[in-house]
Protein backbone atom coordinates (compact mmCIF):
# COMPACT_ATOMS: atom_id res chain seq x y z
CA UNK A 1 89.83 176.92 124.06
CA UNK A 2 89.70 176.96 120.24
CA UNK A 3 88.03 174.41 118.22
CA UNK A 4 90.27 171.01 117.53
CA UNK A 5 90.07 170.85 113.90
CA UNK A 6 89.39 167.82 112.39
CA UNK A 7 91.60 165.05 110.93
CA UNK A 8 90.94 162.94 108.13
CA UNK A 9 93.72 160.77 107.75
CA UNK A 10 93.85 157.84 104.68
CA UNK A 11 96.19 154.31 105.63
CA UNK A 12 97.26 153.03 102.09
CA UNK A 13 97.71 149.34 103.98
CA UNK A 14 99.17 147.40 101.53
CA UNK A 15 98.26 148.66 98.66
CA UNK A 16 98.63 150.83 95.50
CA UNK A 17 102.07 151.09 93.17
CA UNK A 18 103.99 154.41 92.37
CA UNK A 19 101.48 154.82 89.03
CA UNK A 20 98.53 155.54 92.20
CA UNK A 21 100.52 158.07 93.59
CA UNK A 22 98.56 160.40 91.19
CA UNK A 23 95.76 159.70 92.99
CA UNK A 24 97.12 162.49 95.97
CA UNK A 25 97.84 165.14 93.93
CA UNK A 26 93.87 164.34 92.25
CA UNK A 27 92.69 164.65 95.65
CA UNK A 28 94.18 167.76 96.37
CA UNK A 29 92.74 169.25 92.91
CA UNK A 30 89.28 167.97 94.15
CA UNK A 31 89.37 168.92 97.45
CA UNK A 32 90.22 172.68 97.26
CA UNK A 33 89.89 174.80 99.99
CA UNK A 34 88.83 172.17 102.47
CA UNK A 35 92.23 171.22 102.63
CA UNK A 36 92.46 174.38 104.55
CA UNK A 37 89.96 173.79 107.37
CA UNK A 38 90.18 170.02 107.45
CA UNK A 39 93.54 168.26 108.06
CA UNK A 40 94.01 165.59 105.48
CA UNK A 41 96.61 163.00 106.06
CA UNK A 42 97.85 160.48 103.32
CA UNK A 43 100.07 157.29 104.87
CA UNK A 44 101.21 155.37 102.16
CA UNK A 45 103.58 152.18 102.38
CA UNK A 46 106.79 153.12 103.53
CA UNK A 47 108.39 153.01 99.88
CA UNK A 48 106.19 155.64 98.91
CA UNK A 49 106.53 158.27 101.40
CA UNK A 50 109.17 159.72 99.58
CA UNK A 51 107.34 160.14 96.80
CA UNK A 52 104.21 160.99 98.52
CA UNK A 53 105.47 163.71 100.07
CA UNK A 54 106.55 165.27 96.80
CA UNK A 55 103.54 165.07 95.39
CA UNK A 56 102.04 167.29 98.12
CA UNK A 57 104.92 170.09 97.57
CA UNK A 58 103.34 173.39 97.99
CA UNK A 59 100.04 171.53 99.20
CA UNK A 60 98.13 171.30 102.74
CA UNK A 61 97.68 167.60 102.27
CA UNK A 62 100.14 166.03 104.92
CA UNK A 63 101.85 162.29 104.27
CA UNK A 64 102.40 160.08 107.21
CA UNK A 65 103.69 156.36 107.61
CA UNK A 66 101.55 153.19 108.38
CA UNK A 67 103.86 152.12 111.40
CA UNK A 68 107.55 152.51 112.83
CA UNK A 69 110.24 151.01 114.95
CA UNK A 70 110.03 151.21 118.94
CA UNK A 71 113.80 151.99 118.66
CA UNK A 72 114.02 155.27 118.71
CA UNK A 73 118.27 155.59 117.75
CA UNK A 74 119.99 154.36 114.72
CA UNK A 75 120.74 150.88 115.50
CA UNK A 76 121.51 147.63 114.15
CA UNK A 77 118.07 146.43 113.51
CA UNK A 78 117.61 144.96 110.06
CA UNK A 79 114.48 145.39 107.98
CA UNK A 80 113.38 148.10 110.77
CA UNK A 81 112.60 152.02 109.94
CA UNK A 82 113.01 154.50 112.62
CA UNK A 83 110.24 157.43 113.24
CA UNK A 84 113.67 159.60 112.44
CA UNK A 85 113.96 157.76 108.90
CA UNK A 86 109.98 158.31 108.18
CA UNK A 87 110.30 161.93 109.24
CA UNK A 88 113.61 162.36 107.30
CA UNK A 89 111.30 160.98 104.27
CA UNK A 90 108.17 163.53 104.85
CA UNK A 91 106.05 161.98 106.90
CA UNK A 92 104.78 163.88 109.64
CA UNK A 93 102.26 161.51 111.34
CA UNK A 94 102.90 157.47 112.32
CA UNK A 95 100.02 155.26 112.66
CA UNK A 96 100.67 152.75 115.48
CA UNK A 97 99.03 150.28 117.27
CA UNK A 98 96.63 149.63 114.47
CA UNK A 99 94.75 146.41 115.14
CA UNK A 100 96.20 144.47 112.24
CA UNK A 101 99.34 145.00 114.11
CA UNK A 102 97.96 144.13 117.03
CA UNK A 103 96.54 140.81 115.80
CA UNK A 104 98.59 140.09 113.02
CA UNK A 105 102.22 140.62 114.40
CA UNK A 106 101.19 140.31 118.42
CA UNK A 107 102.20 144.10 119.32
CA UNK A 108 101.40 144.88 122.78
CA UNK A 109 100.09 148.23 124.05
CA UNK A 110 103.58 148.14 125.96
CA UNK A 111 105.28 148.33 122.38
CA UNK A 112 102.77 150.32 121.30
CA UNK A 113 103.21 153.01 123.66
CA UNK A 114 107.01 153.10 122.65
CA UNK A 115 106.36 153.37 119.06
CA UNK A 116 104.08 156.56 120.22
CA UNK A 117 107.01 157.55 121.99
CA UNK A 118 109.44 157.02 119.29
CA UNK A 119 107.40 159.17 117.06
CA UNK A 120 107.20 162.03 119.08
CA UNK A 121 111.04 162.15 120.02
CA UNK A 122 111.20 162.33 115.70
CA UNK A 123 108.92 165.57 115.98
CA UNK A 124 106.20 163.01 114.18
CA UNK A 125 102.57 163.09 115.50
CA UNK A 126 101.67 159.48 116.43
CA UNK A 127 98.06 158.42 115.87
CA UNK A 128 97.52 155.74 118.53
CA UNK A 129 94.98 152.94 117.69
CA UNK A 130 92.41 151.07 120.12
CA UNK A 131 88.94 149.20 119.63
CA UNK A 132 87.74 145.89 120.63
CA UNK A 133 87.33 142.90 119.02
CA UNK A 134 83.86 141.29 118.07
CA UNK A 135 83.85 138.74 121.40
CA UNK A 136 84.93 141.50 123.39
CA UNK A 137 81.96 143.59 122.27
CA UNK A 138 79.48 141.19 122.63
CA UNK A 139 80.39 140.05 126.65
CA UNK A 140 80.18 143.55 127.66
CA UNK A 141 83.92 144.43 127.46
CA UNK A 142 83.92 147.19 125.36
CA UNK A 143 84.83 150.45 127.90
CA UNK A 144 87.53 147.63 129.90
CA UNK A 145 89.29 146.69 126.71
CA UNK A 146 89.43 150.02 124.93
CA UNK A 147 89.69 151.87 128.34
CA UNK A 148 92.97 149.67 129.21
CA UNK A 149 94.13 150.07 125.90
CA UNK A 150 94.68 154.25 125.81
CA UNK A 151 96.00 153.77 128.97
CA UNK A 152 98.42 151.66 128.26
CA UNK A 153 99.30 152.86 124.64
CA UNK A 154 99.19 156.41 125.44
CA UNK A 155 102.78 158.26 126.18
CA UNK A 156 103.44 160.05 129.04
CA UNK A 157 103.48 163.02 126.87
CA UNK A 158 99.97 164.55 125.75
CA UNK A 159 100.98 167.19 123.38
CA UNK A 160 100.82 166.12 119.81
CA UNK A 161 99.32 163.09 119.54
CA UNK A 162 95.99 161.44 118.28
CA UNK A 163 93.80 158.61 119.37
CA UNK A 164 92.02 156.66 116.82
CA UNK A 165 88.95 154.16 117.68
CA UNK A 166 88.64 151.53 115.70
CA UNK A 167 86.45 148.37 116.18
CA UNK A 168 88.50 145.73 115.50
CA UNK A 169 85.27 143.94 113.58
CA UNK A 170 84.35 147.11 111.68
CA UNK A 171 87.63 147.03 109.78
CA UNK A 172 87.28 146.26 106.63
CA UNK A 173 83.95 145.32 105.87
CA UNK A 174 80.38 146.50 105.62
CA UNK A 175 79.20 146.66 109.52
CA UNK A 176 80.11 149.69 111.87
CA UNK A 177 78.95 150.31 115.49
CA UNK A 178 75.78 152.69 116.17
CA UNK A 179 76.08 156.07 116.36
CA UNK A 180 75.47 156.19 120.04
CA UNK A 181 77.79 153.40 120.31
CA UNK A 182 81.22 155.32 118.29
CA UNK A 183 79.42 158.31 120.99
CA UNK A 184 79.26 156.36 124.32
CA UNK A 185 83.46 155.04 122.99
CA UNK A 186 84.85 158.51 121.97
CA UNK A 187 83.15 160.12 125.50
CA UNK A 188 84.96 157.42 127.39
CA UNK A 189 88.51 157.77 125.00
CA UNK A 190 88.59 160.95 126.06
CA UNK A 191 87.38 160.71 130.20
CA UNK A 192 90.52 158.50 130.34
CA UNK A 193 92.73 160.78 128.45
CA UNK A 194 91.21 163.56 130.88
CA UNK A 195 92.19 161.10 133.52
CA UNK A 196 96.04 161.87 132.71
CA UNK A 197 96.26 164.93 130.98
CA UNK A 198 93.37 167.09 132.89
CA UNK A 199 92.10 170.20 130.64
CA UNK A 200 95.17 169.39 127.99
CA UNK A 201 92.94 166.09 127.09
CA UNK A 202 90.63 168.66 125.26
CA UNK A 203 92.66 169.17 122.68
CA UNK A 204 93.78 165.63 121.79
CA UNK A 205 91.95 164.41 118.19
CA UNK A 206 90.20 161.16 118.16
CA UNK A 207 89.16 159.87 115.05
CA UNK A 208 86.85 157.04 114.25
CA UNK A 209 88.03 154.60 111.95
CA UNK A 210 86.41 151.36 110.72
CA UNK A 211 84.42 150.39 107.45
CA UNK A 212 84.07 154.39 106.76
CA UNK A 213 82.80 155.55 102.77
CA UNK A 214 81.55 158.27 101.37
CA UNK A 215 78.05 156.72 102.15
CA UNK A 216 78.09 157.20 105.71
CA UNK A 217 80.83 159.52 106.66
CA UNK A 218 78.27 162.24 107.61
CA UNK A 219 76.75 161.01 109.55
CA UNK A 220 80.06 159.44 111.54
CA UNK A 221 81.16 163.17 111.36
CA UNK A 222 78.11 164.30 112.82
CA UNK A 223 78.35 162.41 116.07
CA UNK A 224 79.48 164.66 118.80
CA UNK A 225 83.17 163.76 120.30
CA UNK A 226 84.23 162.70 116.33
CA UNK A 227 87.30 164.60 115.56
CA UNK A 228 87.93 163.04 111.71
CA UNK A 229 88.27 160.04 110.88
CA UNK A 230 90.84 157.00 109.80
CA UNK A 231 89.75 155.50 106.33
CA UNK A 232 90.93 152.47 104.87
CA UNK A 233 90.83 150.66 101.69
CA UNK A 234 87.98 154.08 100.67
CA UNK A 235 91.08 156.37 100.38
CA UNK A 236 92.87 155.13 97.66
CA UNK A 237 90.69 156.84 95.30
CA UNK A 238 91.02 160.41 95.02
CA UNK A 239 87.39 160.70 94.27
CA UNK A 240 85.91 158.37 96.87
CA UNK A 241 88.23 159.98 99.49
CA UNK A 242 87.46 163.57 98.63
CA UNK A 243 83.91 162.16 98.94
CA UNK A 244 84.49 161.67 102.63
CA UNK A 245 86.57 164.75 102.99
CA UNK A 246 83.73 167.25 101.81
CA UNK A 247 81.25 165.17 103.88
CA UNK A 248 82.17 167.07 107.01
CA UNK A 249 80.44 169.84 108.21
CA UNK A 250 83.66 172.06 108.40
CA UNK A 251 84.58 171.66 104.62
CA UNK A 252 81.05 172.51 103.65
């Protein structure tokens, strides 16, 4: 089967202004051709989309949204955005399940899972979330949590989605797991997607995401099973992000 070409995808949290938007269309100046080999998502706030998405007009830079509603219908849910609404707006991938929803707001991989699902009925790519917290790492839990996780978060459906692993305690900060250890986590990500989806798991994407820079995203890239990756806070700078963009093996 042919090669899954790699993801890089950028979540905006909350952060940046309409002024940053000019950031994206730097990036795509910076970036060339490697937006050609290399998918390369944007997902700003949900105000921006809009915006986003005309900034990458005639571009191969895609804009996606940092979350969406489990409702997949209009309906009288206030403060809510529907996958349909995000789509209608540009974006054409959802992050869900990411663990400061998880933690912060107390989603569930139940709701998670329908978020997924939402986002595919909208013709949106969902990139699912899963990792482990720092406890759960250190008593040995790593392949029960994460392992119950995409199977519980994961729709029914296998066509058009991605899984991203992300370490809960590699968010943010300055620590990120071994090599062999993001390794020994994508090999069993995708062993339980293979558990569901047979020969079609081989073509779902998992990223790694977690306290990735242009420092060491080559080496992240470089370990097998590493489909792209999910950066944080290191993507809202068009040079630091094309940093990490050109850093993979297929852009070179």
């Amino acid at each position: 089967m042919a090669a899954r070409k790699p993801l890089i995808a950028g979540n905006w949290k909350m952060f940046g202004r309409s002024a940053d938007l000019g950031e994206i269309a730097a990036l795509a100046e910076t970036i060339g051709p490697a937006s050609g080999v290399v998918d390369v998502l944007i997902c700003p706030t949900a105000t921006y989309i809009a915006a986003a998405a005309e900034q990458v007009r005639g571009k191969t830079i895609l804009i996606g949204a940092q979350d969406c509603s489990a409702i997949a219908d209009d309906s009288a849910r206030t403060g809510e955005i529907s996958a349909a609404m995000l789509a209608d707006a540009g974006a054409r991938c959802i992050i869900v399940g990411h663990s400061e929803r998880r933690t912060l707001h107390g989603e569930t991989s139940d709701l998670v899972r329908r978020k997924a699902e939402a986002a595919l009925a909208a013709g949106v790519t969902p990139i699912i979330c899963v990792g482990e917290t720092q406890a759960e790492r250190e008593a040995g839990r790593v392949a029960e949590i994460v392992g119950l996780q995409v199977r519980e978060s994961v729709p029914e459906q296998g066509a058009n989605i991605v899984v991203a692993y992300e370490p809960v305690w590699a968010i943010g900060g300055t620590r990120t797991p071994t090599l062999p250890e993001i390794a020994e986590v994508h090999t069993l990500i995708r062993r339980v997607l293979a558990e569901r989806f047979g020969d079609q798991a081989n073509a779902i994407r998992i990223l790694y995401g977690g306290s990735v820079g242009p420092k060491n995203a080559a080496e992240i890239f470089s370990v097998e099973g590493v489909d792209g990756a999910l950066v944080g806070r290191a993507s809202l700078k068009a040079a630091d992000f094309a940093a990490i963009i050109l850093a993979h093996p297929a852009a070179s």
